[in-house]
PDB file of N, CA and C in Angstrom:
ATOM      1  N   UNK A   1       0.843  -1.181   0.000  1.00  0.00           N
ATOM      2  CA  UNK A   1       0.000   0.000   0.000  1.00  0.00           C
ATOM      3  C   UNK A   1       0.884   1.239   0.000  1.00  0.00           C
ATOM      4  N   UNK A   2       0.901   2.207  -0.881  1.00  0.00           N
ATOM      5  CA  UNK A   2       1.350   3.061  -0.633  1.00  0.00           C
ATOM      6  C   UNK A   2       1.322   4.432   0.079  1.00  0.00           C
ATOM      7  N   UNK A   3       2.571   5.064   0.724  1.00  0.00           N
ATOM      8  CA  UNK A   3       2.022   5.985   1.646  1.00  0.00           C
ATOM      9  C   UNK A   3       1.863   7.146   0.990  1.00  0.00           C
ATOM     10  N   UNK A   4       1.539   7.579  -0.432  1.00  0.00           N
ATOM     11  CA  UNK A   4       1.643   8.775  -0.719  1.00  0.00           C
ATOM     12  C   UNK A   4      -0.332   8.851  -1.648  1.00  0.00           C
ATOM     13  N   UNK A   5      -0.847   9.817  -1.474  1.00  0.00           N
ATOM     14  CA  UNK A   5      -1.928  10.154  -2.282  1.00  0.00           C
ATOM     15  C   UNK A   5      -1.562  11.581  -3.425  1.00  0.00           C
ATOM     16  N   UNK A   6      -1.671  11.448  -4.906  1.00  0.00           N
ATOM     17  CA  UNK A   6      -2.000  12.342  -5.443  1.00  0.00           C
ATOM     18  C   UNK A   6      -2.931  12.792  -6.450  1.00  0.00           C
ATOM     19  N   UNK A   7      -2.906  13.650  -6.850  1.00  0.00           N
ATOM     20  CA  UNK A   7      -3.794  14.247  -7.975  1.00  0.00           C
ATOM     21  C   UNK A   7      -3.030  15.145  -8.346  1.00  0.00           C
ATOM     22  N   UNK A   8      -3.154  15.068 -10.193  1.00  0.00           N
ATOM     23  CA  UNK A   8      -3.044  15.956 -10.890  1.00  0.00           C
ATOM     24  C   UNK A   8      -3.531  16.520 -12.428  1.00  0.00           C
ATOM     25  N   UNK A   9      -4.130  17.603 -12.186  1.00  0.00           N
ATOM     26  CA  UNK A   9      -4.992  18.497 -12.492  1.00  0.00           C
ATOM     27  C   UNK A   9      -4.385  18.981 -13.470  1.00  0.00           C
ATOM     28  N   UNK A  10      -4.674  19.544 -14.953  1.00  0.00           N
ATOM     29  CA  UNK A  10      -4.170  20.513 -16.370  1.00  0.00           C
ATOM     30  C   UNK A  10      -5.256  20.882 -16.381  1.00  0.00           C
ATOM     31  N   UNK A  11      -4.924  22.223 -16.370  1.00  0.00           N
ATOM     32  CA  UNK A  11      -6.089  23.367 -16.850  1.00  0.00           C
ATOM     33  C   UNK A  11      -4.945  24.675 -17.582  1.00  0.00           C
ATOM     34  N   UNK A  12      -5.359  24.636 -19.128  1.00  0.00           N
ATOM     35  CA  UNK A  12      -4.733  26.006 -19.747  1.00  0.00           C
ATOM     36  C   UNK A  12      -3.401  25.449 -19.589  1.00  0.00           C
ATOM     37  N   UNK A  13      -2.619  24.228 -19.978  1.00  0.00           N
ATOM     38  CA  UNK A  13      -1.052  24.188 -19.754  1.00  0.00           C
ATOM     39  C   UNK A  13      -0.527  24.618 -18.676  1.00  0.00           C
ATOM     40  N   UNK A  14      -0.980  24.259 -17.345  1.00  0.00           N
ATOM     41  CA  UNK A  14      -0.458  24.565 -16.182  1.00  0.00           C
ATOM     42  C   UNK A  14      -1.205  23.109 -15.010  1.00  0.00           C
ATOM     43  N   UNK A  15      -0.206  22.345 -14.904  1.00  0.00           N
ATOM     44  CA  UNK A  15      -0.599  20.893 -13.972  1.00  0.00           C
ATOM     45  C   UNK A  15      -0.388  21.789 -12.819  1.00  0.00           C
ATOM     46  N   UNK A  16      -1.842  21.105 -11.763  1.00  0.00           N
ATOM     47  CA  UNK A  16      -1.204  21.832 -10.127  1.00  0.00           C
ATOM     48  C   UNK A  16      -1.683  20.298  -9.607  1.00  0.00           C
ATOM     49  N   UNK A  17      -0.470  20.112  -8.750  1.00  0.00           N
ATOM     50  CA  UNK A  17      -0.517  18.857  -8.055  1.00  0.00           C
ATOM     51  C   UNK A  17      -0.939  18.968  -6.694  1.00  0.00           C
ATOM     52  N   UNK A  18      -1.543  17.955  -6.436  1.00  0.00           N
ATOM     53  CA  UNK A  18      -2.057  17.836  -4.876  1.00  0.00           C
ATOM     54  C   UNK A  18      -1.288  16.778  -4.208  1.00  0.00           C
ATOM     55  N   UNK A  19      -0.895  16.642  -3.235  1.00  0.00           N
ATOM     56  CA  UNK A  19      -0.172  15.288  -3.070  1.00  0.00           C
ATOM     57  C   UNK A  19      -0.127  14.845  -1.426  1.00  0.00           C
ATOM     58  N   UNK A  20      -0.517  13.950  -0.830  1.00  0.00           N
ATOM     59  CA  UNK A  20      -0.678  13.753   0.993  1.00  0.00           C
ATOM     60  C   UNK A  20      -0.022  13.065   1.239  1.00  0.00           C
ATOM     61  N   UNK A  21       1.361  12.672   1.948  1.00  0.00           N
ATOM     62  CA  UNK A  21       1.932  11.673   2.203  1.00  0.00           C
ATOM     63  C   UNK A  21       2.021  10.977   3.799  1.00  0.00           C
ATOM     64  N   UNK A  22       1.780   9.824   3.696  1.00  0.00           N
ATOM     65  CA  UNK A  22       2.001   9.631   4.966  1.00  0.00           C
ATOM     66  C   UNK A  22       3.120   9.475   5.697  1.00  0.00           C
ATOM     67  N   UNK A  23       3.569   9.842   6.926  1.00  0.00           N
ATOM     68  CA  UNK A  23       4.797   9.680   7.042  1.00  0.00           C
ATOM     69  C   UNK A  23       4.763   9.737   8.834  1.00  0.00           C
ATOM     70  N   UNK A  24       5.472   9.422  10.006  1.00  0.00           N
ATOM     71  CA  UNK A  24       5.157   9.910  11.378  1.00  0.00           C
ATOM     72  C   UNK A  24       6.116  11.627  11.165  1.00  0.00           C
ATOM     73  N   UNK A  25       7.278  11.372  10.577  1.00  0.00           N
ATOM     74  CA  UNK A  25       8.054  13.593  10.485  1.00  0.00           C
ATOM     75  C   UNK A  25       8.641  13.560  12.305  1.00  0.00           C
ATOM     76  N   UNK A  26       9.289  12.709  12.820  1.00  0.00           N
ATOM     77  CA  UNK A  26       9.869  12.900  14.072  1.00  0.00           C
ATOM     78  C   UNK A  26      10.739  13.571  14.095  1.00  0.00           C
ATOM     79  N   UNK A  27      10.387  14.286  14.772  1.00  0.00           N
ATOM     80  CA  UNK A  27      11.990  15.633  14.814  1.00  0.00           C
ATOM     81  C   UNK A  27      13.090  15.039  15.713  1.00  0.00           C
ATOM     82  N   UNK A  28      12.927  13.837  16.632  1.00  0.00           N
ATOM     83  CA  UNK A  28      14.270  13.698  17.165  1.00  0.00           C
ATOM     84  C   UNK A  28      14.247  14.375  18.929  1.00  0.00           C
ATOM     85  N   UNK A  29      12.948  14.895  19.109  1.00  0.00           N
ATOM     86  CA  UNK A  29      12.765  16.141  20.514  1.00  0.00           C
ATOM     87  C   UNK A  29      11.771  15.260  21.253  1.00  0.00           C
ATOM     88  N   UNK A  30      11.135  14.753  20.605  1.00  0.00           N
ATOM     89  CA  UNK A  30       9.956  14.130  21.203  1.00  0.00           C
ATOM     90  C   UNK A  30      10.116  12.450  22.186  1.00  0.00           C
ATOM     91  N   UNK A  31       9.687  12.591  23.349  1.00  0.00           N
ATOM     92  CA  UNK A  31       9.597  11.188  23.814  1.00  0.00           C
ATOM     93  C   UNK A  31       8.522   9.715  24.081  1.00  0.00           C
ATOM     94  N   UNK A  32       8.736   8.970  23.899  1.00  0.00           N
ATOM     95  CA  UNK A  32       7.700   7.823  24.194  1.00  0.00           C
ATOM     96  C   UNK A  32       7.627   7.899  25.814  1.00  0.00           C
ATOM     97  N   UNK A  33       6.196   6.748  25.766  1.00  0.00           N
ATOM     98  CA  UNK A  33       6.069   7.069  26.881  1.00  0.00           C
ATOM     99  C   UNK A  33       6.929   6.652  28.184  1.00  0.00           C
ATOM    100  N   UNK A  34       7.737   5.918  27.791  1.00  0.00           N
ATOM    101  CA  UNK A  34       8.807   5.420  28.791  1.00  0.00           C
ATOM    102  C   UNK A  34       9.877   6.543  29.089  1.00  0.00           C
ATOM    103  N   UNK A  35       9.590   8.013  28.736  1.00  0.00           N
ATOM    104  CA  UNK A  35      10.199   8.409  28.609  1.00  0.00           C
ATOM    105  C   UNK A  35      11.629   8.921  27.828  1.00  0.00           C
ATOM    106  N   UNK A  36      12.066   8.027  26.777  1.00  0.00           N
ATOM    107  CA  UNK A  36      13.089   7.875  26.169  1.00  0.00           C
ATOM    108  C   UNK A  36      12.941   8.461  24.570  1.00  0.00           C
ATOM    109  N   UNK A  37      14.099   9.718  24.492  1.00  0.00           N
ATOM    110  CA  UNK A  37      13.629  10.382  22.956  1.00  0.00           C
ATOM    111  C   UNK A  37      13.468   9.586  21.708  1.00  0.00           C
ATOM    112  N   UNK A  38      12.428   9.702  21.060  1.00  0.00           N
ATOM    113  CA  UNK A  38      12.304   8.901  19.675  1.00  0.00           C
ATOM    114  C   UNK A  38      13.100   9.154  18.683  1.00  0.00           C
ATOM    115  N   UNK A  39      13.607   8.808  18.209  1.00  0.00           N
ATOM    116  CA  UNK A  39      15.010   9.276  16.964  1.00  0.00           C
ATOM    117  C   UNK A  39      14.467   9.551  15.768  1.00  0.00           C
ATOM    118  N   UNK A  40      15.080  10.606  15.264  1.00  0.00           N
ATOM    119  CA  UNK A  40      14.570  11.033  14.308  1.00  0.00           C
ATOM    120  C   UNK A  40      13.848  10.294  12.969  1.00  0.00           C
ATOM    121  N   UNK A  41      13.038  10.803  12.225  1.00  0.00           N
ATOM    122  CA  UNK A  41      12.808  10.105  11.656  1.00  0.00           C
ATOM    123  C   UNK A  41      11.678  11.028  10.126  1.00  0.00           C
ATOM    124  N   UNK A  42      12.141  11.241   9.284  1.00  0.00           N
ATOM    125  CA  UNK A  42      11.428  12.454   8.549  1.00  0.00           C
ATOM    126  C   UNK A  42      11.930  12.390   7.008  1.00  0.00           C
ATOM    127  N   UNK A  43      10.800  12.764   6.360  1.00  0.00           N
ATOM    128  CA  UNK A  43      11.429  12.557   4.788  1.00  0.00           C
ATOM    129  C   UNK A  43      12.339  14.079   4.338  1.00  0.00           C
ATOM    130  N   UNK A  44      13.657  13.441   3.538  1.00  0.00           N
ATOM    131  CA  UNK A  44      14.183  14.537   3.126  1.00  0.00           C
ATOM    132  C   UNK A  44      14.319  14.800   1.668  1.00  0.00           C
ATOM    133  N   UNK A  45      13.479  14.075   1.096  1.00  0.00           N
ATOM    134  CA  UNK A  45      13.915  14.810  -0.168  1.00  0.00           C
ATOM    135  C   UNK A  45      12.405  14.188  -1.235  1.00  0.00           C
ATOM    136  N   UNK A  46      11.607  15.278  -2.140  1.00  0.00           N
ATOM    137  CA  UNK A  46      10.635  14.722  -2.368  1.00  0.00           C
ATOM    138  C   UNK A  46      11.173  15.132  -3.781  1.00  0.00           C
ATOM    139  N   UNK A  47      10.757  14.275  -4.953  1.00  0.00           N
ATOM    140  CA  UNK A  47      11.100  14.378  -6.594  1.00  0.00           C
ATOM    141  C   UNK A  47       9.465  14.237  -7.425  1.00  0.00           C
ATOM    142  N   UNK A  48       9.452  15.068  -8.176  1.00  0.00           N
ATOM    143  CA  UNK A  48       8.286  14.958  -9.198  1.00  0.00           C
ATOM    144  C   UNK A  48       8.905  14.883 -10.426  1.00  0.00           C
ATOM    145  N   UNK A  49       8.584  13.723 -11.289  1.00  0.00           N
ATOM    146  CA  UNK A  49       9.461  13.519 -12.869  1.00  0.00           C
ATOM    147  C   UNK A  49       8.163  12.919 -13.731  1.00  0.00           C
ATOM    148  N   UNK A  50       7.761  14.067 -14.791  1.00  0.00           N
ATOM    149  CA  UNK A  50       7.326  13.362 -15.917  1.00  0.00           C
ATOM    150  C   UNK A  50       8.339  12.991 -17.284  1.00  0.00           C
ATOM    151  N   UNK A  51       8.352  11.513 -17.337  1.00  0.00           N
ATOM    152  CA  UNK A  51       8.880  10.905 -18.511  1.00  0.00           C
ATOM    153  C   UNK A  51      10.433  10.756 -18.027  1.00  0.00           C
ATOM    154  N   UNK A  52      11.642  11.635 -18.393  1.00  0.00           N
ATOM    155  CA  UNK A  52      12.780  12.130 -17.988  1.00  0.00           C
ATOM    156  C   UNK A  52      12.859  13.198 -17.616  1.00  0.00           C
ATOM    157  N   UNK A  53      12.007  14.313 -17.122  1.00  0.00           N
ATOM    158  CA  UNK A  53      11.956  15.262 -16.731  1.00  0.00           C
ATOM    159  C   UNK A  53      12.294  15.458 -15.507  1.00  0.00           C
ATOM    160  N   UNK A  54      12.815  16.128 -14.933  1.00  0.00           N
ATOM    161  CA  UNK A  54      12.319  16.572 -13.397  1.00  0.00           C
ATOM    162  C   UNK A  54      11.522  17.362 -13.464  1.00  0.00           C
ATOM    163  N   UNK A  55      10.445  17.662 -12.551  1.00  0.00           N
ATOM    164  CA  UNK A  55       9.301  18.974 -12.568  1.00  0.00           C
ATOM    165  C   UNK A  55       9.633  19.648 -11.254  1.00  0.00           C
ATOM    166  N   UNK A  56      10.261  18.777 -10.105  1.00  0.00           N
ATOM    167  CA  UNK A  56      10.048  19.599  -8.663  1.00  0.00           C
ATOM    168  C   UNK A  56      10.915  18.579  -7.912  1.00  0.00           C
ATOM    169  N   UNK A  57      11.572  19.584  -6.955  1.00  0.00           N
ATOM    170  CA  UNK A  57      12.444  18.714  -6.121  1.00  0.00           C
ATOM    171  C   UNK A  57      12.375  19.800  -4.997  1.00  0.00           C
ATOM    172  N   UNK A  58      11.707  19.034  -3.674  1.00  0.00           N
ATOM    173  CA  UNK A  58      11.793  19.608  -2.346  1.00  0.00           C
ATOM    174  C   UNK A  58      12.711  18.805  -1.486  1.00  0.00           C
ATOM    175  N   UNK A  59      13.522  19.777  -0.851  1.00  0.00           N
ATOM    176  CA  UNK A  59      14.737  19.265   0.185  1.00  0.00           C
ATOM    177  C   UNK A  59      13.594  19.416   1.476  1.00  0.00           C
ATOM    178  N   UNK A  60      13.054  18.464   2.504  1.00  0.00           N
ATOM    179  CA  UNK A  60      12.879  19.168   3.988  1.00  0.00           C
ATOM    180  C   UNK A  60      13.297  18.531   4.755  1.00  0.00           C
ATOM    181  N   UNK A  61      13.033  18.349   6.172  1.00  0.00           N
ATOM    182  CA  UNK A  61      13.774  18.283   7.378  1.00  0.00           C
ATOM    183  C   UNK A  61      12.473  18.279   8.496  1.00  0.00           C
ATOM    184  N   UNK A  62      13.008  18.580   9.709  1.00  0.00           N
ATOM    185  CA  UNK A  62      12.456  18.115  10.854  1.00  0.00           C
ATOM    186  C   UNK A  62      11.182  18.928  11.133  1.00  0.00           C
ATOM    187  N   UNK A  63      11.370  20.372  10.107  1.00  0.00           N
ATOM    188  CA  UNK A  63      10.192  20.897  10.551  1.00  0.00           C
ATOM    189  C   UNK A  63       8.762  20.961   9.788  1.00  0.00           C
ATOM    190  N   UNK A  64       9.002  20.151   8.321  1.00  0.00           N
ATOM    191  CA  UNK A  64       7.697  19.335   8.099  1.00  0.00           C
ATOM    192  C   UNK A  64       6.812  18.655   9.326  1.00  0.00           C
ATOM    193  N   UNK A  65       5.560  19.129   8.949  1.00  0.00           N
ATOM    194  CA  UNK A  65       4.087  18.080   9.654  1.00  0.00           C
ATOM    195  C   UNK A  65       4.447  17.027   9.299  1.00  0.00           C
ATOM    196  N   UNK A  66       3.641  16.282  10.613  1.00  0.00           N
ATOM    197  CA  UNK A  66       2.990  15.086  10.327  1.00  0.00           C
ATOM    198  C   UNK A  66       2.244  14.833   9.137  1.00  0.00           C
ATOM    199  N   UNK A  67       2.478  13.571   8.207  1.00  0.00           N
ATOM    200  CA  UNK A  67       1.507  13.202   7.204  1.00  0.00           C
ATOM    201  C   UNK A  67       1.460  14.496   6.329  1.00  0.00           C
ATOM    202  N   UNK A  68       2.661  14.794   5.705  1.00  0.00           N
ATOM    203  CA  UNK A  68       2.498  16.439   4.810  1.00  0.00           C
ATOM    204  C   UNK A  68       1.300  16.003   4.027  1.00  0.00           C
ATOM    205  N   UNK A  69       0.747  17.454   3.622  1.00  0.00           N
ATOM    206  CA  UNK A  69       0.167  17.691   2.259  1.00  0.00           C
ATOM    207  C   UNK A  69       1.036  18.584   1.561  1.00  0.00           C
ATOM    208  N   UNK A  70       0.998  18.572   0.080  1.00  0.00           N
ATOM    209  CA  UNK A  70       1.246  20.119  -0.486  1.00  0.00           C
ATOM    210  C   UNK A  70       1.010  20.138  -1.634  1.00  0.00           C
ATOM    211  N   UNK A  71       0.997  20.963  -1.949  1.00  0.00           N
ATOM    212  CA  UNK A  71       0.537  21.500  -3.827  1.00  0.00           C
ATOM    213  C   UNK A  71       1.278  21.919  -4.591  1.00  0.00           C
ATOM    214  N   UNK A  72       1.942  22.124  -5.339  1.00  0.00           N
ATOM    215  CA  UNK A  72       2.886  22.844  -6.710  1.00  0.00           C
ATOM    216  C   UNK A  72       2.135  22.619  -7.550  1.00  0.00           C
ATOM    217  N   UNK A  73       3.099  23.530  -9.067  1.00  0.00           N
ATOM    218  CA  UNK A  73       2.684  23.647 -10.350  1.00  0.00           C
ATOM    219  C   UNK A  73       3.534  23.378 -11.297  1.00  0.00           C
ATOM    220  N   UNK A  74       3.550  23.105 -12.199  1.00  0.00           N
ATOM    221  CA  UNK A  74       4.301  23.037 -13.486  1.00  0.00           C
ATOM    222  C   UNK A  74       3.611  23.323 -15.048  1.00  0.00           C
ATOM    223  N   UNK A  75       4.308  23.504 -15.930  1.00  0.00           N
ATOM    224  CA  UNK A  75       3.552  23.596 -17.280  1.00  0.00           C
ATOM    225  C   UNK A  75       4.000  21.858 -17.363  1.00  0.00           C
ATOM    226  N   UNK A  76       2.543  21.431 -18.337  1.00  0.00           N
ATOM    227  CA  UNK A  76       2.284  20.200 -18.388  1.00  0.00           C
ATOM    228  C   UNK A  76       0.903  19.521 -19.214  1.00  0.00           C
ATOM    229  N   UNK A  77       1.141  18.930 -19.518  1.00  0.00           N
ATOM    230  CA  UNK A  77      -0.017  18.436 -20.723  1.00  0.00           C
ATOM    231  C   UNK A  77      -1.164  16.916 -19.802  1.00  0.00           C
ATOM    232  N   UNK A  78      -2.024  17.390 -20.425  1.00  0.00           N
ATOM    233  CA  UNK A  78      -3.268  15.818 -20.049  1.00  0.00           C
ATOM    234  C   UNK A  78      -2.642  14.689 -20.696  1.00  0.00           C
ATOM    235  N   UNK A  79      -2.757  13.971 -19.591  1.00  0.00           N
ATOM    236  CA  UNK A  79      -2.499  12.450 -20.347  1.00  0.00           C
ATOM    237  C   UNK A  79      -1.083  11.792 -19.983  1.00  0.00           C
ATOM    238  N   UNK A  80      -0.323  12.864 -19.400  1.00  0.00           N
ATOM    239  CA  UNK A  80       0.919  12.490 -19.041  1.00  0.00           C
ATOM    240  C   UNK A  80       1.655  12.201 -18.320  1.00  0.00           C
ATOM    241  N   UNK A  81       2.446  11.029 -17.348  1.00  0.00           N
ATOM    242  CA  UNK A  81       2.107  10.162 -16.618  1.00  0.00           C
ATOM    243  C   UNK A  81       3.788  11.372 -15.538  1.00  0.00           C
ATOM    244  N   UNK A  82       2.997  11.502 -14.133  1.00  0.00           N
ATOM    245  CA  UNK A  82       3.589  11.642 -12.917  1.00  0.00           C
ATOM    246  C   UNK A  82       4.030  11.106 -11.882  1.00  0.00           C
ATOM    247  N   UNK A  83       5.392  11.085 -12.085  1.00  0.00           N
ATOM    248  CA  UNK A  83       5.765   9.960 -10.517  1.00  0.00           C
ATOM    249  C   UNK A  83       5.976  11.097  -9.440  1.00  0.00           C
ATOM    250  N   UNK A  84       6.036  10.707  -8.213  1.00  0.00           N
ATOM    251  CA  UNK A  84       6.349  11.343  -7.143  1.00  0.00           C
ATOM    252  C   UNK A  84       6.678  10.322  -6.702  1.00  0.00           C
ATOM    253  N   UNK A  85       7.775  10.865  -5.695  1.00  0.00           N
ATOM    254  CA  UNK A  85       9.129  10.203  -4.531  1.00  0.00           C
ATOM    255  C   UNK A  85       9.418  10.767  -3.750  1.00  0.00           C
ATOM    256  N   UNK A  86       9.777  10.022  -2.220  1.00  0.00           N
ATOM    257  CA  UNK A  86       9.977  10.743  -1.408  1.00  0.00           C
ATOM    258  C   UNK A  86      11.414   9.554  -0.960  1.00  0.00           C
ATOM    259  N   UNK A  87      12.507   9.926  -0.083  1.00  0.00           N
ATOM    260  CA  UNK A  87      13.047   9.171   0.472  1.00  0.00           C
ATOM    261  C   UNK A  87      13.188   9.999   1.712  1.00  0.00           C
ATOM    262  N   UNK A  88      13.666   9.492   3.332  1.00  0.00           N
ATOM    263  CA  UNK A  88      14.223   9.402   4.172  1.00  0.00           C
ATOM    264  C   UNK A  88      15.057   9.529   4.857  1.00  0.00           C
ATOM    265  N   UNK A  89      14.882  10.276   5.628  1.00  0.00           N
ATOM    266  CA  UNK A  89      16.647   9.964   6.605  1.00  0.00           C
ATOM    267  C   UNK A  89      17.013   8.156   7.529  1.00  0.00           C
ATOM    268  N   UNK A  90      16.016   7.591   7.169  1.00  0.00           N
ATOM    269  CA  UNK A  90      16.149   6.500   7.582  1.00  0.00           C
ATOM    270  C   UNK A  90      16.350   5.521   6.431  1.00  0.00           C
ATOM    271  N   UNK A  91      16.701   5.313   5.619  1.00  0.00           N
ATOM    272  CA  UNK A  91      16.457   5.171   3.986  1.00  0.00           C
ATOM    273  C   UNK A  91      15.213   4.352   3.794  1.00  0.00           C
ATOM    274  N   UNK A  92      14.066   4.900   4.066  1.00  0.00           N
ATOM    275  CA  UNK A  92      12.748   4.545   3.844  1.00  0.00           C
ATOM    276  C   UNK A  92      12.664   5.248   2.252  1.00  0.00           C
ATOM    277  N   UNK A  93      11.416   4.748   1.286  1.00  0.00           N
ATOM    278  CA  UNK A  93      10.760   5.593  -0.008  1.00  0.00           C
ATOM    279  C   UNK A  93       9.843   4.997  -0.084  1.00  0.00           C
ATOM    280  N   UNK A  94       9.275   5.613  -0.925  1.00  0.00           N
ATOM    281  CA  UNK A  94       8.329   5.470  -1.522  1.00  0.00           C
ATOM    282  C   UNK A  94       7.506   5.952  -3.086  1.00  0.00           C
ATOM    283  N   UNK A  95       7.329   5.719  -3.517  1.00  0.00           N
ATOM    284  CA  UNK A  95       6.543   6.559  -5.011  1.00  0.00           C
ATOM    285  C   UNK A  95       5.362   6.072  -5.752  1.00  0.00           C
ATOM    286  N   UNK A  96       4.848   6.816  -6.320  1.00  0.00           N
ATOM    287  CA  UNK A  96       3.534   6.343  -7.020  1.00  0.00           C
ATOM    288  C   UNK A  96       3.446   7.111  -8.280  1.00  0.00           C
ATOM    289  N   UNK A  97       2.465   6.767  -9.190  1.00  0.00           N
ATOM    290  CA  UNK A  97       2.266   7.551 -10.529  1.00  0.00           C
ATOM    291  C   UNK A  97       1.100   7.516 -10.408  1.00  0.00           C
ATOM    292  N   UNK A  98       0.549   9.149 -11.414  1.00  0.00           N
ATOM    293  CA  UNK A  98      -0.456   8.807 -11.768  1.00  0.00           C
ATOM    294  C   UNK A  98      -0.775   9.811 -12.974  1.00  0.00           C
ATOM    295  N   UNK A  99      -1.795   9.249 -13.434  1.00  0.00           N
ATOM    296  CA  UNK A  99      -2.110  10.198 -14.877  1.00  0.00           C
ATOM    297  C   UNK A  99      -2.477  11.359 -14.775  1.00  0.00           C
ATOM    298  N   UNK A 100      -1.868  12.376 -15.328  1.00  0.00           N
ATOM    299  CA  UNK A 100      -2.067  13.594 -15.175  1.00  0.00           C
ATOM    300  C   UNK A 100      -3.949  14.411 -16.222  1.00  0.00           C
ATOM    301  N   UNK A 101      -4.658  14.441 -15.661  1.00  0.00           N
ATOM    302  CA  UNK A 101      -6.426  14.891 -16.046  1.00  0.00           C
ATOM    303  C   UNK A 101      -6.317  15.777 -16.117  1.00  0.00           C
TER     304      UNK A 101
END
Protein backbone atom coordinates (compact mmCIF):
# COMPACT_ATOMS: atom_id res chain seq x y z
CA UNK A 1 0.00 0.00 0.00
CA UNK A 2 1.35 3.06 -0.63
CA UNK A 3 2.02 5.98 1.65
CA UNK A 4 1.64 8.77 -0.72
CA UNK A 5 -1.93 10.15 -2.28
CA UNK A 6 -2.00 12.34 -5.44
CA UNK A 7 -3.79 14.25 -7.97
CA UNK A 8 -3.04 15.96 -10.89
CA UNK A 9 -4.99 18.50 -12.49
CA UNK A 10 -4.17 20.51 -16.37
CA UNK A 11 -6.09 23.37 -16.85
CA UNK A 12 -4.73 26.01 -19.75
CA UNK A 13 -1.05 24.19 -19.75
CA UNK A 14 -0.46 24.56 -16.18
CA UNK A 15 -0.60 20.89 -13.97
CA UNK A 16 -1.20 21.83 -10.13
CA UNK A 17 -0.52 18.86 -8.05
CA UNK A 18 -2.06 17.84 -4.88
CA UNK A 19 -0.17 15.29 -3.07
CA UNK A 20 -0.68 13.75 0.99
CA UNK A 21 1.93 11.67 2.20
CA UNK A 22 2.00 9.63 4.97
CA UNK A 23 4.80 9.68 7.04
CA UNK A 24 5.16 9.91 11.38
CA UNK A 25 8.05 13.59 10.49
CA UNK A 26 9.87 12.90 14.07
CA UNK A 27 11.99 15.63 14.81
CA UNK A 28 14.27 13.70 17.16
CA UNK A 29 12.76 16.14 20.51
CA UNK A 30 9.96 14.13 21.20
CA UNK A 31 9.60 11.19 23.81
CA UNK A 32 7.70 7.82 24.19
CA UNK A 33 6.07 7.07 26.88
CA UNK A 34 8.81 5.42 28.79
CA UNK A 35 10.20 8.41 28.61
CA UNK A 36 13.09 7.88 26.17
CA UNK A 37 13.63 10.38 22.96
CA UNK A 38 12.30 8.90 19.67
CA UNK A 39 15.01 9.28 16.96
CA UNK A 40 14.57 11.03 14.31
CA UNK A 41 12.81 10.11 11.66
CA UNK A 42 11.43 12.45 8.55
CA UNK A 43 11.43 12.56 4.79
CA UNK A 44 14.18 14.54 3.13
CA UNK A 45 13.92 14.81 -0.17
CA UNK A 46 10.64 14.72 -2.37
CA UNK A 47 11.10 14.38 -6.59
CA UNK A 48 8.29 14.96 -9.20
CA UNK A 49 9.46 13.52 -12.87
CA UNK A 50 7.33 13.36 -15.92
CA UNK A 51 8.88 10.90 -18.51
CA UNK A 52 12.78 12.13 -17.99
CA UNK A 53 11.96 15.26 -16.73
CA UNK A 54 12.32 16.57 -13.40
CA UNK A 55 9.30 18.97 -12.57
CA UNK A 56 10.05 19.60 -8.66
CA UNK A 57 12.44 18.71 -6.12
CA UNK A 58 11.79 19.61 -2.35
CA UNK A 59 14.74 19.27 0.18
CA UNK A 60 12.88 19.17 3.99
CA UNK A 61 13.77 18.28 7.38
CA UNK A 62 12.46 18.12 10.85
CA UNK A 63 10.19 20.90 10.55
CA UNK A 64 7.70 19.34 8.10
CA UNK A 65 4.09 18.08 9.65
CA UNK A 66 2.99 15.09 10.33
CA UNK A 67 1.51 13.20 7.20
CA UNK A 68 2.50 16.44 4.81
CA UNK A 69 0.17 17.69 2.26
CA UNK A 70 1.25 20.12 -0.49
CA UNK A 71 0.54 21.50 -3.83
CA UNK A 72 2.89 22.84 -6.71
CA UNK A 73 2.68 23.65 -10.35
CA UNK A 74 4.30 23.04 -13.49
CA UNK A 75 3.55 23.60 -17.28
CA UNK A 76 2.28 20.20 -18.39
CA UNK A 77 -0.02 18.44 -20.72
CA UNK A 78 -3.27 15.82 -20.05
CA UNK A 79 -2.50 12.45 -20.35
CA UNK A 80 0.92 12.49 -19.04
CA UNK A 81 2.11 10.16 -16.62
CA UNK A 82 3.59 11.64 -12.92
CA UNK A 83 5.76 9.96 -10.52
CA UNK A 84 6.35 11.34 -7.14
CA UNK A 85 9.13 10.20 -4.53
CA UNK A 86 9.98 10.74 -1.41
CA UNK A 87 13.05 9.17 0.47
CA UNK A 88 14.22 9.40 4.17
CA UNK A 89 16.65 9.96 6.61
CA UNK A 90 16.15 6.50 7.58
CA UNK A 91 16.46 5.17 3.99
CA UNK A 92 12.75 4.54 3.84
CA UNK A 93 10.76 5.59 -0.01
CA UNK A 94 8.33 5.47 -1.52
CA UNK A 95 6.54 6.56 -5.01
CA UNK A 96 3.53 6.34 -7.02
CA UNK A 97 2.27 7.55 -10.53
CA UNK A 98 -0.46 8.81 -11.77
CA UNK A 99 -2.11 10.20 -14.88
CA UNK A 100 -2.07 13.59 -15.18
CA UNK A 101 -6.43 14.89 -16.05
Amino acid sequence: MSTIRVRAQESDGIVTVRALMTHPMETGTSKDAAGDLIPPHHIDVVTADVGDTNVMTAYWGVTISRNPFFQFQFEGNKGDTLKLAWTDNQGGSDSVEATIG
